[in-house]
Protein backbone atom coordinates (compact mmCIF):
# COMPACT_ATOMS: atom_id res chain seq x y z
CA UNK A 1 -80.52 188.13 -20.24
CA UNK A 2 -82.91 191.20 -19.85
CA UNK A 3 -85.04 189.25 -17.16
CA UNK A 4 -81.49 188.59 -15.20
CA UNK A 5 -80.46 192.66 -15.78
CA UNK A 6 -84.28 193.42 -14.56
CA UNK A 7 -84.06 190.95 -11.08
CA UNK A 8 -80.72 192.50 -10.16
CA UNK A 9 -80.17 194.17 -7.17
CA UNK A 10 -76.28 194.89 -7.25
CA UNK A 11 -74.80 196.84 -9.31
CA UNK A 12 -74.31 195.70 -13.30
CA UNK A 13 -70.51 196.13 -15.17
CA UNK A 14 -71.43 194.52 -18.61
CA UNK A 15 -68.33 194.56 -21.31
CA UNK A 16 -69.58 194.09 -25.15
CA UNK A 17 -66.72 192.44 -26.71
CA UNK A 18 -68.89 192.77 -29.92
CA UNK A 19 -70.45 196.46 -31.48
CA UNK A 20 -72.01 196.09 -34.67
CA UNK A 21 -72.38 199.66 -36.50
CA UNK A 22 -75.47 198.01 -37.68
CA UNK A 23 -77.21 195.72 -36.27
CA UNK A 24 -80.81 194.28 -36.25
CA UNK A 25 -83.65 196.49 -34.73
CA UNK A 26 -83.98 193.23 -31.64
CA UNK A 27 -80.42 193.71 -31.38
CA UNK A 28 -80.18 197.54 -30.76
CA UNK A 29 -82.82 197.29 -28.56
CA UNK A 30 -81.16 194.67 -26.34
CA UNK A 31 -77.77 196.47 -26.46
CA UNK A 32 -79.99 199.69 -25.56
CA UNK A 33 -81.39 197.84 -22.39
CA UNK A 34 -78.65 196.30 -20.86
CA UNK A 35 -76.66 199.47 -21.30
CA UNK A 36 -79.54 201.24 -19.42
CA UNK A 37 -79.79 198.88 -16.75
CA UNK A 38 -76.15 198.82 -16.46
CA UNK A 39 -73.85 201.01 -14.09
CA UNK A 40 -70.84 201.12 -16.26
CA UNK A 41 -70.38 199.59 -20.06
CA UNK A 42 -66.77 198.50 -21.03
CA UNK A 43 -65.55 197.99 -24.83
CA UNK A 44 -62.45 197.25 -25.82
CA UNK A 45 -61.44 200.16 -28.45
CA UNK A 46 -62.46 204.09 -28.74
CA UNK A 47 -64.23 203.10 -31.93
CA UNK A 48 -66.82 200.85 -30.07
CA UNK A 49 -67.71 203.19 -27.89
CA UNK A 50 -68.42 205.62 -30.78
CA UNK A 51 -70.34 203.12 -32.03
CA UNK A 52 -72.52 202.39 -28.86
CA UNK A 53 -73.03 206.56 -28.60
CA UNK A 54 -74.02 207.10 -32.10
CA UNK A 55 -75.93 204.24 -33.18
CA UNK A 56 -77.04 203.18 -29.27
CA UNK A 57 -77.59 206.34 -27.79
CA UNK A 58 -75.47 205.10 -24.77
CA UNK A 59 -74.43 207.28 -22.06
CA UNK A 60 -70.67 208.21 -22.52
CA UNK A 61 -70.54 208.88 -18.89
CA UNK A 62 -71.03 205.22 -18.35
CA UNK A 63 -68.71 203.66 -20.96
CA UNK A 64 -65.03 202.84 -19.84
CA UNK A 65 -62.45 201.64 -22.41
CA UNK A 66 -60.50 198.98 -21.28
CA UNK A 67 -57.95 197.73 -24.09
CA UNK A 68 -56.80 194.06 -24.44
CA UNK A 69 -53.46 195.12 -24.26
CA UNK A 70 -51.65 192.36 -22.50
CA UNK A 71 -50.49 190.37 -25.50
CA UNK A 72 -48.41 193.04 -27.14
CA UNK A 73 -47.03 193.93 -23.77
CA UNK A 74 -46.60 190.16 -23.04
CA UNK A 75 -44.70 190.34 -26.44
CA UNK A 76 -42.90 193.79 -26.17
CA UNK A 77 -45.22 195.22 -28.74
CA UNK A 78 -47.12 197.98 -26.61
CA UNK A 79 -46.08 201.16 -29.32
CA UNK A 80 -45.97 198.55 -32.71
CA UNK A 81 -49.10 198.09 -35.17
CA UNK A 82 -48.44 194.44 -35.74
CA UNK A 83 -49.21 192.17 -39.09
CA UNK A 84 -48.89 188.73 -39.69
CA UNK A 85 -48.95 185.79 -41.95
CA UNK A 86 -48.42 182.43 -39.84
CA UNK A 87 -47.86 178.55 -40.96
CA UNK A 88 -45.43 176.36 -42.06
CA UNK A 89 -42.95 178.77 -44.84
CA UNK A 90 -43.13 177.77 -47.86
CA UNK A 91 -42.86 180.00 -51.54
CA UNK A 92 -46.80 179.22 -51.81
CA UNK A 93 -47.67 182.08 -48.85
CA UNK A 94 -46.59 184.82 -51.16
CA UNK A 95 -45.05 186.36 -48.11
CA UNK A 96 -42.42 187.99 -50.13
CA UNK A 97 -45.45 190.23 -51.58
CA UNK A 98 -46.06 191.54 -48.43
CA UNK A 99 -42.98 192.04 -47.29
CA UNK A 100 -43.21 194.63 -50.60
CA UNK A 101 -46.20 196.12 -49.43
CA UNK A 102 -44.49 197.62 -46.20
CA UNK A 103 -42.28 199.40 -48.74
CA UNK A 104 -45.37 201.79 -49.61
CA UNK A 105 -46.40 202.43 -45.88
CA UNK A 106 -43.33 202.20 -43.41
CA UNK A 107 -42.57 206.45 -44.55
CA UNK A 108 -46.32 207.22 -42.87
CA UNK A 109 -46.31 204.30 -40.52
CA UNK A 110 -42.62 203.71 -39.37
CA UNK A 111 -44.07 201.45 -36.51
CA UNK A 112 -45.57 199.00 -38.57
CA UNK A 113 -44.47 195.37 -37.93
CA UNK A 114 -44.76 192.75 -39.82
CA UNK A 115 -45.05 189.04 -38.13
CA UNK A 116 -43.69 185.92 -40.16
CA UNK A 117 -45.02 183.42 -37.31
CA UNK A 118 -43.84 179.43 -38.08
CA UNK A 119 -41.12 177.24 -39.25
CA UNK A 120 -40.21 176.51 -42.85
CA UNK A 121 -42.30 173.01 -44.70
CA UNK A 122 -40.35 170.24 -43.42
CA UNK A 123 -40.65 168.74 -46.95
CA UNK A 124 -39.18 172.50 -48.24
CA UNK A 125 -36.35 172.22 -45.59
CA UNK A 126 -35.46 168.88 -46.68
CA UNK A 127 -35.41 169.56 -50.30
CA UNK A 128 -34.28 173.25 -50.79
CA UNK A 129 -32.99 174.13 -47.11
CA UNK A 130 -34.09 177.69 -45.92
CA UNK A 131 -33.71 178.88 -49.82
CA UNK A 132 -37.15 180.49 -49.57
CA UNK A 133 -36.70 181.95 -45.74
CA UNK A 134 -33.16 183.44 -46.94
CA UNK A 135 -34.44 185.22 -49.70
CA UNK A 136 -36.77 186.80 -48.00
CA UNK A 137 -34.65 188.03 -45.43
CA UNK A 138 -32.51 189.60 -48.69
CA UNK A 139 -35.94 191.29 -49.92
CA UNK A 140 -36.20 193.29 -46.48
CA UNK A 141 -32.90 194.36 -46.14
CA UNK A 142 -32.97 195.52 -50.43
CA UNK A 143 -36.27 197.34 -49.13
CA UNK A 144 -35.04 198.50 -45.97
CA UNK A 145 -37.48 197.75 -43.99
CA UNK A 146 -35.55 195.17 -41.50
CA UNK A 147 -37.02 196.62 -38.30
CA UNK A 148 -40.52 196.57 -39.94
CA UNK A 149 -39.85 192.37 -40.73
CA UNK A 150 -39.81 189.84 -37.67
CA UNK A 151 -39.41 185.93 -38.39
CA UNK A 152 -40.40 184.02 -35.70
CA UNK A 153 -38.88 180.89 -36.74
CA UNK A 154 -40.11 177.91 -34.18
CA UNK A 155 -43.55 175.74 -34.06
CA UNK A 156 -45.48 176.94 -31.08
CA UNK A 157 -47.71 175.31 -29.17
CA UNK A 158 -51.59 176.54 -29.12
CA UNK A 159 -51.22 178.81 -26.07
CA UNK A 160 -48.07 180.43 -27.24
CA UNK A 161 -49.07 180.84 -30.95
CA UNK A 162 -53.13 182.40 -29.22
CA UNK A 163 -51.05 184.87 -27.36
CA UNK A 164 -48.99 186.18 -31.01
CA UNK A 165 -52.69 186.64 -32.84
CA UNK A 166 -54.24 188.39 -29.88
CA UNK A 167 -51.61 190.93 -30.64
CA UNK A 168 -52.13 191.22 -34.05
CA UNK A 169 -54.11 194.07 -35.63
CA UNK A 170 -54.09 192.87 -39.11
CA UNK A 171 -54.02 189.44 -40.49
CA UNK A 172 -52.49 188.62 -43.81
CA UNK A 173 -52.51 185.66 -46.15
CA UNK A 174 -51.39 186.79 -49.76
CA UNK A 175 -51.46 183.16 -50.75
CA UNK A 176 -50.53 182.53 -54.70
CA UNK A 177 -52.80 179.06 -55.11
CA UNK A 178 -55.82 180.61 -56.77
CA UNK A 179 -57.34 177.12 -56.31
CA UNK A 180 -57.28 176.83 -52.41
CA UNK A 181 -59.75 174.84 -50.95
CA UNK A 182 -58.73 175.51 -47.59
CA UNK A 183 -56.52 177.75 -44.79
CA UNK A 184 -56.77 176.65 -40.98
CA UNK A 185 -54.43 179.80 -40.97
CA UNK A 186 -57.10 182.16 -42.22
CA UNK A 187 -59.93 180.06 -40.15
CA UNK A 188 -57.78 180.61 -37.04
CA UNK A 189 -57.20 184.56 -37.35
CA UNK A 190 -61.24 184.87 -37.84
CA UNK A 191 -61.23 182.65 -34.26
CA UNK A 192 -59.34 185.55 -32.68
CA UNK A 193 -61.47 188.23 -33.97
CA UNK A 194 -59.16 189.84 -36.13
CA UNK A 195 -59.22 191.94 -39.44
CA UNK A 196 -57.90 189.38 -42.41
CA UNK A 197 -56.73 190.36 -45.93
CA UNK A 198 -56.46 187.39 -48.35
CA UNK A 199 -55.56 186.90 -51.93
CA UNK A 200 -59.00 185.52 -53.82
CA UNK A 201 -58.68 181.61 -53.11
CA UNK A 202 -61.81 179.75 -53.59
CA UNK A 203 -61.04 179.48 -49.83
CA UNK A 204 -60.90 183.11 -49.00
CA UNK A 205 -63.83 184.16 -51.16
CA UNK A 206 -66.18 182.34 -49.19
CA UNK A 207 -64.90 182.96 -46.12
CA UNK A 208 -64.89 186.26 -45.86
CA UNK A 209 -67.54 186.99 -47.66
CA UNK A 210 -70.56 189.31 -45.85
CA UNK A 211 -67.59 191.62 -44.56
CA UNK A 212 -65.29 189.34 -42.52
CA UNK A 213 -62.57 190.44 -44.60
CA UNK A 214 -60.98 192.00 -47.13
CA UNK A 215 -59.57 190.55 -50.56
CA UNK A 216 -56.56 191.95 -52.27
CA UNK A 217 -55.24 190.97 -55.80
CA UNK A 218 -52.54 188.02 -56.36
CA UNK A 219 -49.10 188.69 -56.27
CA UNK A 220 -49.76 192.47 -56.12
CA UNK A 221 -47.48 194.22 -53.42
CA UNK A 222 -49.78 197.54 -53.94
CA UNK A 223 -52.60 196.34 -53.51
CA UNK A 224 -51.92 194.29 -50.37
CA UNK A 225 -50.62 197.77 -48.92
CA UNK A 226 -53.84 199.55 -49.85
CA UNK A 227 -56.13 197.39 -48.01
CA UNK A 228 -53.83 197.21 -44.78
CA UNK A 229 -54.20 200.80 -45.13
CA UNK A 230 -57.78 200.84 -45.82
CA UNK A 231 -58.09 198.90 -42.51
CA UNK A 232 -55.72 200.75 -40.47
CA UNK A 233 -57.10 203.99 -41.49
CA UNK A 234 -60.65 203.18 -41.08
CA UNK A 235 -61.50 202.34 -37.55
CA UNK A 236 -64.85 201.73 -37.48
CA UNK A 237 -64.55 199.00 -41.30
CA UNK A 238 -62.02 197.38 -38.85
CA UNK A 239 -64.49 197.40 -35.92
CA UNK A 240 -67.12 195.63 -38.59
CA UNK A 241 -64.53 193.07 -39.47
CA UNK A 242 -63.64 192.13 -36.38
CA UNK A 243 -66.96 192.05 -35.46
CA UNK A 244 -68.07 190.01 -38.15
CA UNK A 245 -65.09 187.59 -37.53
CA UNK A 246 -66.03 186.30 -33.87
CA UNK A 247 -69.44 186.14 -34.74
CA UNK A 248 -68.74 183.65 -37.89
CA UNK A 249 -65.81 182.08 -35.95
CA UNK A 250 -68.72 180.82 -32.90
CA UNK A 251 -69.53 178.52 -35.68
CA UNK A 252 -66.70 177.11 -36.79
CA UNK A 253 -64.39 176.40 -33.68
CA UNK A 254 -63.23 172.89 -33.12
CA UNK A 255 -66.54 172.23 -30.65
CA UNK A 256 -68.64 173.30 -33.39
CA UNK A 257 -67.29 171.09 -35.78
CA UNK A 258 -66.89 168.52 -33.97
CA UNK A 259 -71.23 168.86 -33.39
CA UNK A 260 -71.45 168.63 -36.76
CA UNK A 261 -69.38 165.49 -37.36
CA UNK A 262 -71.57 164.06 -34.82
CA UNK A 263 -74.58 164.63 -36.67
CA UNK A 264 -73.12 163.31 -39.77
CA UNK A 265 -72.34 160.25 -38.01
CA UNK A 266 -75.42 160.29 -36.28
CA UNK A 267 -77.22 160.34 -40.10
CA UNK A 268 -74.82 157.82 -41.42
CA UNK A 269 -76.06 155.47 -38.67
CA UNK A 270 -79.59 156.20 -39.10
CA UNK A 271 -79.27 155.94 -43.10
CA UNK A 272 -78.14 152.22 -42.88
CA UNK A 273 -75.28 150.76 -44.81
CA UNK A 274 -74.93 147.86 -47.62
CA UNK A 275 -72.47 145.53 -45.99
CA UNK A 276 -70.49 143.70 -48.76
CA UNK A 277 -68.74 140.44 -47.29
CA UNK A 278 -65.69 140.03 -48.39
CA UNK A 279 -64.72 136.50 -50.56
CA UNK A 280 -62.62 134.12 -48.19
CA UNK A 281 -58.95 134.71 -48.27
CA UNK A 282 -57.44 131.44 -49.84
CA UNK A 283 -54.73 129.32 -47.00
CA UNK A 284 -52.73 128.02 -49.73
């Protein structure tokens, strides 16, 4: 990349959709160079290019902010600070929980919206109906916090469900199974680069572990509330988590994993296996 910036000889836009407050000494001295040999640098929020003044020592005049805006205004969401839990609904997402939490920040944050993106369990709506979606629905208006709550009751396909997390600022997933051994919801949020708080599965404390995320207790409304605010009030943690999230998410996307099921089969293969006939199947 340096030899390319070097051999130039028209001008250089370069956009770093990652800024790590702290990043490796090869790092910061790439980051420095391309930003030198560069005519203008472009980052996505004012907290990045804090970041790239501070801890790069880049120019301000050359760094342009250019949000990626056009989800929320694809979705009508330009002044809103948008959560969101998505999935199949069912009383396992402990969504009611965070549907409590905006009780302790709507008074400061009247703008906050919360996201409940999916259709209810087909085996939920076949035994209990939308019991679980209902109540809910209740809880917000008790709480009064209607406007802050937005069910978004349909399955969407992968393009329209992208263009809901791109618009997110805050994923949530105060899940109540302690013993969760997985969440394609959680792994998909990290794909878009966003800022997750999780209830401590055996799931989520891997995952986010080395500051992709942020863990709040079980079936606490409080403490889901102070990490959102922890996040929202704290640009530069949120930078690092986002951050963190699209550089752990380059290894786990579908292409990735399918690699590495490859090279399992590829091993599998190599290994040999014990081929046990089976006894002939009797005609009479």
């Amino acid at each position: 990349m340096l030899d390319l910036c070097k051999n130039l000889k028209v001008p250089l836009v370069t956009t770093f959709h990652t800024v790590l407050p702290n990043p490796t000494v090869k790092a910061r001295q790439i980051v420095r160079e391309i930003s030198q040999r560069s005519n203008r640098v472009v980052v996505t929020i004012e907290s990045a290019a804090k970041i790239l003044e501070k801890h790069f020592g880049v120019d301000t005049q050359k760094i342009v902010v250019i949000r990626h805006g056009d989800a929320k205004d694809e979705l009508g969401l330009q002044r809103r600070t948008v959560l969101a839990t998505h999935g199949l609904i069912s009383s396992g997402k402990g969504i009611e929980f965070a549907i409590r939490a905006l009780s302790y920040l709507v008074k400061d944050r009247p703008n906050l919206l919360y996201m409940v993106i999916g259709e209810t369990h087909p085996e939920v709506r076949k035994k209990k109906g939308e019991t679980y979606r209902n109540k809910l629905i209740v809880l917000a208006k008790e709480l009064r916090v209607t406007r802050n709550v937005r069910f978004v009751d349909r399955y969407m396909c992968d393009d329209e469900l992208s263009v809901h997390l791109q618009a997110v600022d805050v994923y949530l997933a105060p899940y109540l199974a302690r013993d969760q051994v997985s969440s394609g919801t959680i792994t998909l949020a990290l794909g878009h680069g966003k800022a997750v708080i999780s209830t401590p599965t055996i799931f989520a404390k891997e995952i986010l572990s080395h500051r992709r995320g942020l863990l709040c207790k079980f079936a606490n409304a409080r403490s889901i509330a102070e990490r959102i605010e922890e996040t929202l009030d704290n640009p530069l943690l949120r930078q690092e988590l986002e951050a963190n999230a699209s550089m752990f998410a380059q290894g786990v996307g579908w292409a990735r994993v399918a690699e590495q099921y490859g090279d399992v089969f590829r091993s599998a293969m190599c290994a040999g296996t014990t081929v046990v006939e089976a006894a002939p199947v009797s005609e009479s």
